[in-house]
C-alpha atoms as a PDB file:
ATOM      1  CA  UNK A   1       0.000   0.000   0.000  1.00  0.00           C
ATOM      2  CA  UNK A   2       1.294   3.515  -0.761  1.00  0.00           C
ATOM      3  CA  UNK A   3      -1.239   5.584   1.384  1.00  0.00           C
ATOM      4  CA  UNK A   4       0.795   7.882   3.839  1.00  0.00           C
ATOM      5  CA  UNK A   5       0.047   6.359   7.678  1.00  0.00           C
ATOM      6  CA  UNK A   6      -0.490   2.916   6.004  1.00  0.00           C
ATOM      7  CA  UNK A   7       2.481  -0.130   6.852  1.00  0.00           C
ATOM      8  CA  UNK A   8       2.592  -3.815   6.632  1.00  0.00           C
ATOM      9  CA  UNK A   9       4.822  -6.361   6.543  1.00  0.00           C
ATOM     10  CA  UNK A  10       4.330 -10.225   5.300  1.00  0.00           C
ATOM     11  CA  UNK A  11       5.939 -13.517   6.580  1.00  0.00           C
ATOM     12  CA  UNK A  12       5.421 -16.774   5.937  1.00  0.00           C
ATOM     13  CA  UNK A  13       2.134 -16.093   3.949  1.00  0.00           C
ATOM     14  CA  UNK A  14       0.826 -13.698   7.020  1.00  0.00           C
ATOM     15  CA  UNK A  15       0.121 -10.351   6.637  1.00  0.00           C
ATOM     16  CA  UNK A  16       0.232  -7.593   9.268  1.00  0.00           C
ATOM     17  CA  UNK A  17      -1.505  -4.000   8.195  1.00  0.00           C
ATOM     18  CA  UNK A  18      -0.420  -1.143  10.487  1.00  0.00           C
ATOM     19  CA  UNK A  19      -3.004   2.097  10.154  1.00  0.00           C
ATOM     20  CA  UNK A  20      -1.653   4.733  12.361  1.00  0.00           C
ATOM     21  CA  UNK A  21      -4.577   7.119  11.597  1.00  0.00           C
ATOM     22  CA  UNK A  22      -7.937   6.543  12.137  1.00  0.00           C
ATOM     23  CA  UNK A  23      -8.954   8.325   8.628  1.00  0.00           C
ATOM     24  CA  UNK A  24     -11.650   7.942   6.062  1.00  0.00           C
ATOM     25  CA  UNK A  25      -8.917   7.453   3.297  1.00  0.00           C
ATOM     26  CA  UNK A  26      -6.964   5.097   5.198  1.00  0.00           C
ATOM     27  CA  UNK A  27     -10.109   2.723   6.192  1.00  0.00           C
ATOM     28  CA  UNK A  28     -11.106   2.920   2.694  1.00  0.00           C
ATOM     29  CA  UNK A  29      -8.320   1.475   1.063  1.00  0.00           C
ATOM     30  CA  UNK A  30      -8.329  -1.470   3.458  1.00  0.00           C
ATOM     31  CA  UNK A  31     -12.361  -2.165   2.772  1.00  0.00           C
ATOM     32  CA  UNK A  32     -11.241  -1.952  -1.097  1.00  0.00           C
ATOM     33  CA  UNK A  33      -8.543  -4.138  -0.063  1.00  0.00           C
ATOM     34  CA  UNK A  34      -9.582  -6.585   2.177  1.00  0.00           C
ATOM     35  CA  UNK A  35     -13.497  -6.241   1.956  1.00  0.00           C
ATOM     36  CA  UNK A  36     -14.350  -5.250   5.356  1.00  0.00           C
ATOM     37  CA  UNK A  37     -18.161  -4.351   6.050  1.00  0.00           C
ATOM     38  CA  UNK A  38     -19.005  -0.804   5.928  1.00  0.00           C
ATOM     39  CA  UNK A  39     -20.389  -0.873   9.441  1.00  0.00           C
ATOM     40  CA  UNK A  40     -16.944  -2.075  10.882  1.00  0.00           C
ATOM     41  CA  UNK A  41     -15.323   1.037   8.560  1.00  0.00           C
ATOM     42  CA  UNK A  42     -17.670   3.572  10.275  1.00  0.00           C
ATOM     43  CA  UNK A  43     -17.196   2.220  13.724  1.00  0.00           C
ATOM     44  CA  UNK A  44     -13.664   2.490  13.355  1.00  0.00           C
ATOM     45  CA  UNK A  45     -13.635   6.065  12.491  1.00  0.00           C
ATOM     46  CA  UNK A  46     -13.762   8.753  15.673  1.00  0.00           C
ATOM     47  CA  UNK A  47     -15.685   9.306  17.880  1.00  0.00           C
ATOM     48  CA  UNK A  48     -14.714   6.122  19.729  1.00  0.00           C
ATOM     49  CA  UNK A  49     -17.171   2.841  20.043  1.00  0.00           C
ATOM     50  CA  UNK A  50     -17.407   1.001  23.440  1.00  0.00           C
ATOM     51  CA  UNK A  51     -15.133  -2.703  23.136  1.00  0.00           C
ATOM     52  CA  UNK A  52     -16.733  -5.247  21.249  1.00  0.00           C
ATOM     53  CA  UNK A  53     -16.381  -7.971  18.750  1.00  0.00           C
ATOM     54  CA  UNK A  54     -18.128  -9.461  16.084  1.00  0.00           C
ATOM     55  CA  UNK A  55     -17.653 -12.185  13.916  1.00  0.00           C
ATOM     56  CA  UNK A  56     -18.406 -11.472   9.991  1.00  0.00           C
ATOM     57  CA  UNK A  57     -18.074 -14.386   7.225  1.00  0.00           C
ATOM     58  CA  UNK A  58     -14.274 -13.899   6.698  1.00  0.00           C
ATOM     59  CA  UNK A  59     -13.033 -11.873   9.594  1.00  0.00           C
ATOM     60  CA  UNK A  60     -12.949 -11.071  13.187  1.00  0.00           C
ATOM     61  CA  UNK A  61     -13.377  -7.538  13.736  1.00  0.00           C
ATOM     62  CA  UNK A  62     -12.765  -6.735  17.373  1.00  0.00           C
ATOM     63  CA  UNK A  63     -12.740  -2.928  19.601  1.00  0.00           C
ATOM     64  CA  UNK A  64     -10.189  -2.471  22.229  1.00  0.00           C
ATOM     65  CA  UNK A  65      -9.128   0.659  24.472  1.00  0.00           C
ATOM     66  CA  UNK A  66      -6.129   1.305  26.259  1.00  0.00           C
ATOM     67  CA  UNK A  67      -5.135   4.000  28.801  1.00  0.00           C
ATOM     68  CA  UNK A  68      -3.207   7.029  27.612  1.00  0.00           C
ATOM     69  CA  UNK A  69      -1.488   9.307  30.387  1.00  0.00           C
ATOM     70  CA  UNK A  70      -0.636  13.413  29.721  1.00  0.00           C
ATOM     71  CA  UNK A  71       2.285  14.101  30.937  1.00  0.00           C
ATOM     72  CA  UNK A  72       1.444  17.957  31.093  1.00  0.00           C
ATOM     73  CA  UNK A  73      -2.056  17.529  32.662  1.00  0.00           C
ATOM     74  CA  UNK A  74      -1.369  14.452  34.662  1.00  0.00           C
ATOM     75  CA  UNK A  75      -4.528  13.179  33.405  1.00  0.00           C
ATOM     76  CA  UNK A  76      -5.450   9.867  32.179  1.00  0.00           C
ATOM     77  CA  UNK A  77      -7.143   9.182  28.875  1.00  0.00           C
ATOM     78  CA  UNK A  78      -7.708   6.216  26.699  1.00  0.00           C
ATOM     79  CA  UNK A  79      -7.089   5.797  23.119  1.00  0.00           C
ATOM     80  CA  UNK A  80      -8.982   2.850  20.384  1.00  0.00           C
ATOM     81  CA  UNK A  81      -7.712   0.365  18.799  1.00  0.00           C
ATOM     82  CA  UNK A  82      -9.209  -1.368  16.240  1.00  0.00           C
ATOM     83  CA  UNK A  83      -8.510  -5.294  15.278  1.00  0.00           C
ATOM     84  CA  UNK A  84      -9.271  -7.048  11.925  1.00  0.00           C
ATOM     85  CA  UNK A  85      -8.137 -10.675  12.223  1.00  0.00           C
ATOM     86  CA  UNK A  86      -8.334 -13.513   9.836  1.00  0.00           C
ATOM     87  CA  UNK A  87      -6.189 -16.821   9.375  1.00  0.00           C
ATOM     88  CA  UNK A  88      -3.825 -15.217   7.618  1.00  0.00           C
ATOM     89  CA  UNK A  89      -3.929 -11.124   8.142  1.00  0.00           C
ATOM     90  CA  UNK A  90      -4.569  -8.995  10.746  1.00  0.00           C
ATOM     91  CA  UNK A  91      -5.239  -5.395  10.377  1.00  0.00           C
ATOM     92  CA  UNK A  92      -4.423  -2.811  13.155  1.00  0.00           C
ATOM     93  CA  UNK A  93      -6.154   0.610  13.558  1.00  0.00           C
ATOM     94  CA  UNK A  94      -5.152   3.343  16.326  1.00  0.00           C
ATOM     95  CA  UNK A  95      -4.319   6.783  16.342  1.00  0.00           C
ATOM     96  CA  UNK A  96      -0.601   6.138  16.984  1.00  0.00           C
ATOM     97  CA  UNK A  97      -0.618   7.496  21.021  1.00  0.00           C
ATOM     98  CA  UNK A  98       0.733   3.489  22.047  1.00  0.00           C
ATOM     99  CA  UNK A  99       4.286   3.137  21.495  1.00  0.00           C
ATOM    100  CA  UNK A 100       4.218  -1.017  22.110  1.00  0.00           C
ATOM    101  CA  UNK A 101       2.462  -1.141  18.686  1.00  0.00           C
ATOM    102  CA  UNK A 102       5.176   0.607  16.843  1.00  0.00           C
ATOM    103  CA  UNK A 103       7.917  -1.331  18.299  1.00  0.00           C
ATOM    104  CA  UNK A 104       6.741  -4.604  17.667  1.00  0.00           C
ATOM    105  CA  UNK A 105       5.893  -3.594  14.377  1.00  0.00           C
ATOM    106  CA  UNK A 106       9.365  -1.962  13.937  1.00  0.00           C
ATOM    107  CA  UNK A 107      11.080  -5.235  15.448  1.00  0.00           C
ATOM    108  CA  UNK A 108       9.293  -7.435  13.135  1.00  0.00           C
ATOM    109  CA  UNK A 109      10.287  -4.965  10.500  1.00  0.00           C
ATOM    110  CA  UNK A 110      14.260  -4.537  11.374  1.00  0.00           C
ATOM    111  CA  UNK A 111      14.360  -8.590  13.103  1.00  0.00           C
ATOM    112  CA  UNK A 112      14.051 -11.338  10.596  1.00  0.00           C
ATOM    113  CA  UNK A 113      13.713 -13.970  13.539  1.00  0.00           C
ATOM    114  CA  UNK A 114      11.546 -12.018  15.428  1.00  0.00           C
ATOM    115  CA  UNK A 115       9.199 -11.831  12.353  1.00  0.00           C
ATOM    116  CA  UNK A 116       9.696 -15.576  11.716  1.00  0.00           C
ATOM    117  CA  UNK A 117       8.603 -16.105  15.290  1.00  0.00           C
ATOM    118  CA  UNK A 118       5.581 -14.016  15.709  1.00  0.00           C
ATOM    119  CA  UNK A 119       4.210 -14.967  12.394  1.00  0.00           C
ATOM    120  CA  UNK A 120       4.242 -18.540  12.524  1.00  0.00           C
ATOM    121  CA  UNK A 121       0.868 -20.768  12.441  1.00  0.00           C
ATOM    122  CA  UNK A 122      -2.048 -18.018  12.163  1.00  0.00           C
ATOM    123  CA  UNK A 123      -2.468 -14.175  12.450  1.00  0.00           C
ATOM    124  CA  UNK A 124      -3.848 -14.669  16.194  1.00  0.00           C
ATOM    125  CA  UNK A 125      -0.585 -15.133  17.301  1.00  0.00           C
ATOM    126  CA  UNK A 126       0.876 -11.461  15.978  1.00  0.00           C
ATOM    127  CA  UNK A 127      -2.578 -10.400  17.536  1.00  0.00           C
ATOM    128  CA  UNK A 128      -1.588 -12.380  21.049  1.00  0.00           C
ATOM    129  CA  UNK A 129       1.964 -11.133  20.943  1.00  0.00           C
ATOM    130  CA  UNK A 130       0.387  -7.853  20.172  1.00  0.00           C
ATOM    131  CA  UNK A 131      -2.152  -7.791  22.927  1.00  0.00           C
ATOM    132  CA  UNK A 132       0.426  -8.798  25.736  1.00  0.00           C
ATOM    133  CA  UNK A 133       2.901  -6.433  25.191  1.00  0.00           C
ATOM    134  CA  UNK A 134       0.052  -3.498  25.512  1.00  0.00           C
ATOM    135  CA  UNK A 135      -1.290  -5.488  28.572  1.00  0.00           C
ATOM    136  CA  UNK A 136       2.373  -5.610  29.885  1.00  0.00           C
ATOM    137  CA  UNK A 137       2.981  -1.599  28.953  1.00  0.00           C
ATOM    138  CA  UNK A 138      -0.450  -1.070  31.329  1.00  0.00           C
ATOM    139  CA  UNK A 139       1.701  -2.186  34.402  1.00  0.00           C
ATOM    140  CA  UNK A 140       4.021   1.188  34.112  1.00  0.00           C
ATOM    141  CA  UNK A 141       0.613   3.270  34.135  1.00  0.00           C
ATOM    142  CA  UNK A 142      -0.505   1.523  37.217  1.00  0.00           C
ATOM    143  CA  UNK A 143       3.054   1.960  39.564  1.00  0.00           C
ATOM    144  CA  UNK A 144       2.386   5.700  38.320  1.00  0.00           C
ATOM    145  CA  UNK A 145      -0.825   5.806  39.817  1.00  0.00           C
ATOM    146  CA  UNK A 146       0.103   3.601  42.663  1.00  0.00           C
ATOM    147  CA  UNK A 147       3.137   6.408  43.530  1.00  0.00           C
ATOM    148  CA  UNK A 148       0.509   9.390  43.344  1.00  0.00           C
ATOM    149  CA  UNK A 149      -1.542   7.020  45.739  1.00  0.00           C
ATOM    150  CA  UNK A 150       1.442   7.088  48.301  1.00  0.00           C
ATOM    151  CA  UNK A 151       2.187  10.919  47.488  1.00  0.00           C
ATOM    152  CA  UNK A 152      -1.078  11.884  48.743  1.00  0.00           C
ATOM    153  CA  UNK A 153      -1.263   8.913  51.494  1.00  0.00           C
ATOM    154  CA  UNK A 154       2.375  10.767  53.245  1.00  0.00           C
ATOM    155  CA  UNK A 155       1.560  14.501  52.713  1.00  0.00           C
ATOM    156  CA  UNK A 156      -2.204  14.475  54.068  1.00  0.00           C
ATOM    157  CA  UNK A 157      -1.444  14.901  57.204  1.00  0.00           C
ATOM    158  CA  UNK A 158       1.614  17.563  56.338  1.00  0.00           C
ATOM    159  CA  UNK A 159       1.557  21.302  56.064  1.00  0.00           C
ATOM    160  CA  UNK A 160       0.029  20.953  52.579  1.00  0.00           C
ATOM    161  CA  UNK A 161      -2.683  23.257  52.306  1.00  0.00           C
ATOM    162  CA  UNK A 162      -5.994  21.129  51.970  1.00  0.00           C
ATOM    163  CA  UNK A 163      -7.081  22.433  48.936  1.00  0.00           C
ATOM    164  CA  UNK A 164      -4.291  21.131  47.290  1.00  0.00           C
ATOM    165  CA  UNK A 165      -4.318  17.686  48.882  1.00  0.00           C
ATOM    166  CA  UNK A 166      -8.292  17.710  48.147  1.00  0.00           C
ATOM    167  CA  UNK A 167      -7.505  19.005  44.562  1.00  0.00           C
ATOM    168  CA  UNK A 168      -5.011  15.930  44.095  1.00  0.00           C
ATOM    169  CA  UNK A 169      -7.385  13.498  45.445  1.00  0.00           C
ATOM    170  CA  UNK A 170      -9.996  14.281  43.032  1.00  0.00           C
ATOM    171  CA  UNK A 171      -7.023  14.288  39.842  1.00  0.00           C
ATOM    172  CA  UNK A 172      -6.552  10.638  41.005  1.00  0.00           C
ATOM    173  CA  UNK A 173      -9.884   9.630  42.143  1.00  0.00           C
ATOM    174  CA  UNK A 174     -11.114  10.718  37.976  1.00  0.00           C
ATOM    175  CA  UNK A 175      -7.954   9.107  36.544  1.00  0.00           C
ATOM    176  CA  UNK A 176      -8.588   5.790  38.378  1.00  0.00           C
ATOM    177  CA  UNK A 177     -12.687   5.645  37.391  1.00  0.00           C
ATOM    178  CA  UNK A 178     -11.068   6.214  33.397  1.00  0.00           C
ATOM    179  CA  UNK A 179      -8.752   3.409  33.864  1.00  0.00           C
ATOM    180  CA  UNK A 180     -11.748   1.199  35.190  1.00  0.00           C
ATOM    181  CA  UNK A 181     -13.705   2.282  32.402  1.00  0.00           C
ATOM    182  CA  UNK A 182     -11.080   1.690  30.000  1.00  0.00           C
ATOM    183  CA  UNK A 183     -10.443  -1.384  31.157  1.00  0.00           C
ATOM    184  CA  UNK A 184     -13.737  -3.106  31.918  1.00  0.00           C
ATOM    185  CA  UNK A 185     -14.371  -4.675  28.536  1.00  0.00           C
ATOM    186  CA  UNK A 186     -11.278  -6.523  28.136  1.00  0.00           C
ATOM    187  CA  UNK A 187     -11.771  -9.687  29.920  1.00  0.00           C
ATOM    188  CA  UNK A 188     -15.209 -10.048  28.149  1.00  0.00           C
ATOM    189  CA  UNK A 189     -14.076  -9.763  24.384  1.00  0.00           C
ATOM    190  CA  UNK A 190     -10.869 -12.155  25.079  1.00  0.00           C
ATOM    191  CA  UNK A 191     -13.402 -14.600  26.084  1.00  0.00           C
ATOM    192  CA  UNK A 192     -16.240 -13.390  23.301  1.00  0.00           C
ATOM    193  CA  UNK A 193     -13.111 -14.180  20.620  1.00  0.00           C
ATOM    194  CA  UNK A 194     -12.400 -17.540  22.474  1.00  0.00           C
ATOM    195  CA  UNK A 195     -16.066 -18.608  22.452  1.00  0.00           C
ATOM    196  CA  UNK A 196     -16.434 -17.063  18.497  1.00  0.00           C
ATOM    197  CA  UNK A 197     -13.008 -18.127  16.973  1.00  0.00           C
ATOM    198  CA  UNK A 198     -13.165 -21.244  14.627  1.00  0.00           C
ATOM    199  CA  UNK A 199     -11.085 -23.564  13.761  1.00  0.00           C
ATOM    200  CA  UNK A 200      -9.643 -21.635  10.881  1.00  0.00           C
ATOM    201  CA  UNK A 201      -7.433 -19.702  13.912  1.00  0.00           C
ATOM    202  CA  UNK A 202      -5.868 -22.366  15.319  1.00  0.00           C
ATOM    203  CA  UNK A 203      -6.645 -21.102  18.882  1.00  0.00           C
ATOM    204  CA  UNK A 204      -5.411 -24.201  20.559  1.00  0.00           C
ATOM    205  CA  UNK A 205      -1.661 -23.833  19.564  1.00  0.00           C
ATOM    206  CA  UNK A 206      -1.734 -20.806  21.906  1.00  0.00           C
ATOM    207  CA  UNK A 207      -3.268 -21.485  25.101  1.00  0.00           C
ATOM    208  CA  UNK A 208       0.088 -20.010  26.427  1.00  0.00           C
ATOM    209  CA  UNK A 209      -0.665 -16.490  25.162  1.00  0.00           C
ATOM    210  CA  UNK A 210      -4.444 -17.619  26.463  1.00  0.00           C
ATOM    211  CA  UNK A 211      -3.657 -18.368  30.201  1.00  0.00           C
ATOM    212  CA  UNK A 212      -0.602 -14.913  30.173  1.00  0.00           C
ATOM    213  CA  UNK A 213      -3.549 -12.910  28.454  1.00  0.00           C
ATOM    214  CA  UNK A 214      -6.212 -13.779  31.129  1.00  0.00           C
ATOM    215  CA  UNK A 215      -3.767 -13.469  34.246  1.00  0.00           C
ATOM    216  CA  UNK A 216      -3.298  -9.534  32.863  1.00  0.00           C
ATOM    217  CA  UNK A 217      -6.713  -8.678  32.488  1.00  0.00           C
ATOM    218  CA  UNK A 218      -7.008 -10.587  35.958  1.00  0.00           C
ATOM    219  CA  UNK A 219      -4.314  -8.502  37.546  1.00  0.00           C
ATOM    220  CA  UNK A 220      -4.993  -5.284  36.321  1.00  0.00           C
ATOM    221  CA  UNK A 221      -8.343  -5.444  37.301  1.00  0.00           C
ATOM    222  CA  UNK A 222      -7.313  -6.176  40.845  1.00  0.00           C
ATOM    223  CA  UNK A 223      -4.754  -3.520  40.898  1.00  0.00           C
ATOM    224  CA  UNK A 224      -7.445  -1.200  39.911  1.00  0.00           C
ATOM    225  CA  UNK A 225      -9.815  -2.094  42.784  1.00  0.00           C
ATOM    226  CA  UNK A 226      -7.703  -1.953  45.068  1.00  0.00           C
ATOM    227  CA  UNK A 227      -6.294   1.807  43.991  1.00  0.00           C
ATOM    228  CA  UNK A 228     -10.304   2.685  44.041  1.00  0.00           C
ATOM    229  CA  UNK A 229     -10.389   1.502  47.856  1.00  0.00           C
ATOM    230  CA  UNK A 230      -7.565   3.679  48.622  1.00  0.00           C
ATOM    231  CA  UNK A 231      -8.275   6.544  46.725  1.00  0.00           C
ATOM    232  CA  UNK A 232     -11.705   6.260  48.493  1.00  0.00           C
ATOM    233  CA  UNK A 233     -10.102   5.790  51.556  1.00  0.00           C
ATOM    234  CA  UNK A 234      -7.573   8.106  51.556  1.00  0.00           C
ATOM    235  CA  UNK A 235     -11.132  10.967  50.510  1.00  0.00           C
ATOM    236  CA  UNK A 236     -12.891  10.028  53.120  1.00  0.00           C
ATOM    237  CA  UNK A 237      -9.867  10.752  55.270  1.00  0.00           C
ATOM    238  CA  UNK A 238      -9.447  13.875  54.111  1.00  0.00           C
ATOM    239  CA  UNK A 239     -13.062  15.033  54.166  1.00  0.00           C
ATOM    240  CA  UNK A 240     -13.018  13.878  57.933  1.00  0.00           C
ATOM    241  CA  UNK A 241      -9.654  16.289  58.355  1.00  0.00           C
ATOM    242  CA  UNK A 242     -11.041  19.126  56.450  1.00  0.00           C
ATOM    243  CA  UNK A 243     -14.057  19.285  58.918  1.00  0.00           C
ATOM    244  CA  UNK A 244     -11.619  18.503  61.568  1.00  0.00           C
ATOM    245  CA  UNK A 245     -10.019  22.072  60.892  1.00  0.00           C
ATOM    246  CA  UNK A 246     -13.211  23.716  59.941  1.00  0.00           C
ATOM    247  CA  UNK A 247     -14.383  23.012  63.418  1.00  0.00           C
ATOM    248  CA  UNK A 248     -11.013  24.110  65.389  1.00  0.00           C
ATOM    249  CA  UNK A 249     -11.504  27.402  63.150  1.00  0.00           C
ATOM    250  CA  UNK A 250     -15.546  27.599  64.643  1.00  0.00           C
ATOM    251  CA  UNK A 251     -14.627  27.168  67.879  1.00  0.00           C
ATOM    252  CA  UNK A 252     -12.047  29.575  67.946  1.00  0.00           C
ATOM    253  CA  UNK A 253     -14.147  32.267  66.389  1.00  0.00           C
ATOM    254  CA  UNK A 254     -16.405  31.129  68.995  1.00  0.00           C
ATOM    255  CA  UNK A 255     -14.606  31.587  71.745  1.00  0.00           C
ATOM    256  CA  UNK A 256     -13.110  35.051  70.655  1.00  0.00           C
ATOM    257  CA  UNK A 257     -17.091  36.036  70.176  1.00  0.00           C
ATOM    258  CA  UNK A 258     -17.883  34.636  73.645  1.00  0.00           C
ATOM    259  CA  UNK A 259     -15.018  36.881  75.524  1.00  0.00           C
ATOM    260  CA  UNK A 260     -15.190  39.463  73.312  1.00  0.00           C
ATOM    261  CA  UNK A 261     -19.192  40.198  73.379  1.00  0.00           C
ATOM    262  CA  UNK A 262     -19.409  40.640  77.431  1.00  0.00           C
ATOM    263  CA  UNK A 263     -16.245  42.658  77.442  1.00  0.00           C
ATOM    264  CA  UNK A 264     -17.332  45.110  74.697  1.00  0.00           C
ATOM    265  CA  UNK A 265     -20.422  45.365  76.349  1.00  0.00           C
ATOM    266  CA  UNK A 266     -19.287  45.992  79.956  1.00  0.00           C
ATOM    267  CA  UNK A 267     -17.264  48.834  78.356  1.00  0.00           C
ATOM    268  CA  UNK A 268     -19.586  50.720  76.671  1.00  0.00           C
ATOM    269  CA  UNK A 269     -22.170  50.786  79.696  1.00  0.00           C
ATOM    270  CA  UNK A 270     -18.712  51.619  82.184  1.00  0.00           C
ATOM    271  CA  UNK A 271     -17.780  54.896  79.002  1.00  0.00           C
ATOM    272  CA  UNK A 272     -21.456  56.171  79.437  1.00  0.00           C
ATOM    273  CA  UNK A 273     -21.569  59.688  80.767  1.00  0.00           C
ATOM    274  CA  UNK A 274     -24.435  59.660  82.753  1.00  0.00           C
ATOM    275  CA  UNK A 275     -24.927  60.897  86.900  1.00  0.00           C
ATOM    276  CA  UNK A 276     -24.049  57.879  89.191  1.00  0.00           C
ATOM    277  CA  UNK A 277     -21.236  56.689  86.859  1.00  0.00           C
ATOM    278  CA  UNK A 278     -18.220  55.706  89.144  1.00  0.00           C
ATOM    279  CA  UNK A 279     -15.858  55.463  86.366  1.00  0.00           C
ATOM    280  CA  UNK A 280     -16.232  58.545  84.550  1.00  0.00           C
ATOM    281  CA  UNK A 281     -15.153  60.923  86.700  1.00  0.00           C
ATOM    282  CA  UNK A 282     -12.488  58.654  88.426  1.00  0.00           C
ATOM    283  CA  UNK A 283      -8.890  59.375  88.110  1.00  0.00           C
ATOM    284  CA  UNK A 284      -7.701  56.169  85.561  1.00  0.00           C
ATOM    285  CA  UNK A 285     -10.901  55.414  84.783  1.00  0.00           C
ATOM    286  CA  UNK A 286      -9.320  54.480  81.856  1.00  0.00           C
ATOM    287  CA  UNK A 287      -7.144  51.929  83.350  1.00  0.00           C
ATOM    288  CA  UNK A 288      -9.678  50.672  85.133  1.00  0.00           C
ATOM    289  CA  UNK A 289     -11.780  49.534  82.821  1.00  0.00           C
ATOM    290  CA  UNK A 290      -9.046  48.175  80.891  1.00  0.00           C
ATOM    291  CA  UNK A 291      -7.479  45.847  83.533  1.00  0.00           C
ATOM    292  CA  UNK A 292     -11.397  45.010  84.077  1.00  0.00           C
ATOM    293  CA  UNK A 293     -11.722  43.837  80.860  1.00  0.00           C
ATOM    294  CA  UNK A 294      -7.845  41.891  81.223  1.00  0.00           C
ATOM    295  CA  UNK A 295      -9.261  40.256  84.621  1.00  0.00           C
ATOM    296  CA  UNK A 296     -12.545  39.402  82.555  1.00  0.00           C
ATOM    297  CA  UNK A 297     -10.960  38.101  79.940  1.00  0.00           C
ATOM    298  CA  UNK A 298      -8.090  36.062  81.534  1.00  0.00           C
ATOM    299  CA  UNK A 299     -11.601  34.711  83.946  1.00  0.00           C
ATOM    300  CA  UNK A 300     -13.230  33.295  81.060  1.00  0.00           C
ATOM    301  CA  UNK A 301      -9.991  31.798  79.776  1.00  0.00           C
ATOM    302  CA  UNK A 302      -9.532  30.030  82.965  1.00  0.00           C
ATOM    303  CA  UNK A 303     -13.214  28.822  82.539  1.00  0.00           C
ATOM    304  CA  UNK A 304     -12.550  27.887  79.331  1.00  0.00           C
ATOM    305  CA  UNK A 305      -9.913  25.765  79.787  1.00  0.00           C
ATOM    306  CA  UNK A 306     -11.054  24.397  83.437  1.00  0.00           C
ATOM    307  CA  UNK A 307     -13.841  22.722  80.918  1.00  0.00           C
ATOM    308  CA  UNK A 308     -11.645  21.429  77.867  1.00  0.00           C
ATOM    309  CA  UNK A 309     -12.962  24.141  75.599  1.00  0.00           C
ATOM    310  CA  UNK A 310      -9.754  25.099  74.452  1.00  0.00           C
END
């Protein structure tokens, strides 16, 4: 094929199809090529389709996603990849954002024995090979989140303003629900193509791929339940601190309204210039009411603290 974004590369009678943009003009020249049903070309365009697959009269076509991380935002994503498999091609399409599918297709490319290896018996096994070395680039991903985890878990109960902590919390707590998301429908089309594939794949000569295959989606699944727990966890910790200081912060405005009301008010009637005041004509009337209003203060203090208020 000369199309621009378009690669393959053919062993041993199989033929591998790299498509590293999801475009109109790209899909089109594999239909015309390979005959794929026009349904299968649209759903392989943007936007992206929720993981499936189907079995048509000469192909497998199959819809995977895998988790994307922005370096800049810190945000996860997930990108599509798109799978046409028969006995003897398979067809990959994906926006070029995962690096394991370039350099397997690159060592293929460069390696003759690598391509002799992966492209022995039937296409399913570049698919397998494929599909565990994106599984086995997920693992990276996961430490990553698994070290923000920890971040958050050692600073919470730091100097770190709350907002910040609470601001991280919620990065992680969206990042891990897009992994879960991205990775929920994995397990169920590995087994969809196990119960679909025919004989024509030769499934049985790789039960090795099918047990490694099954023990990632296994693991990664676990790994991502128990990040939700302690994301969850380490929230509800931080909600309970965060109304922990709000309610220091009330009770110390409290108490400063508590002393400060009676004093203000016992100097304002002791300042009033009426007949009978003692204070207002007294010499250091001035001081008097002010070491009043220390002795009342430093009173209610000692209340105060007699009780455990403060």
């Amino acid at each position: 094929m000369a199309i621009k974004n378009i690669f393959q590369l053919e062993n041993q009678g199989k033929l591998w199809v790299n498509i590293t943009k999801q475009g109109d003009k790209e899909l089109r020249e594999a239909q015309k090529r390979f005959g794929f049903d026009e349904l299968d070309i649209k759903e392989s365009l943007p936007p992206f389709q929720r993981p499936k697959i189907v079995k048509r009269d000469t192909y497998y076509f199959m819809v995977l996603h895998f988790p994307v991380f922005d370096r800049e935002t810190f945000r996860l994503g997930f990108t599509e990849v798109d799978f046409f498999l028969s006995q003897n091609y398979l067809v990959t399409v994906h926006d070029n954002k995962l690096p394991a599918i370039e350099a397997m297709f690159d060592e293929c490319k460069k390696n003759k024995s690598s391509a002799d290896k992966y492209f022995s018996g039937t296409a399913v096994h570049i698919l397998f090979e494929l599909l565990s070395r994106l599984f086995d680039s997920i693992f990276p991903i996961l430490l990553h989140v698994n070290d923000d985890i920890n971040f958050v878990d050692r600073k919470m109960f730091t100097k770190i303003s709350g907002r910040q902590i609470t601001e991280e919390i919620l990065r992680l707590k969206t990042n891990i629900v897009t992994f879960r998301r991205t990775m929920q429908g994995h397990r169920t089309v590995l087994e969809r193509l196990l119960f679909y594939a025919g004989r024509e794949l030769d499934l049985g000569s790789f039960q090795n791929y099918i047990n490694s295959l099954r023990e990632f989606a296994n693991e990664i699944w676990h790994i991502l339940d128990s990040q939700k727990e302690s994301i969850n966890a380490l929230h509800e910790t931080n909600e309970s601190l965060l109304t922990l200081r709000t309610n220091n912060v009330m009770r110390v405005l409290t108490i400063i309204s508590v002393i400060t009301f009676p004093l203000t008010l016992m100097a304002t009637i002791l300042a009033i210039d009426t007949p009978g005041n003692p204070i207002v004509n007294l010499p250091g009337g001035f001081w008097v009411i002010l070491v009043l209003m220390v002795l009342g203060a430093l009173g209610m203090l000692a209340i105060f603290k007699k009780k455990d208020w403060v």
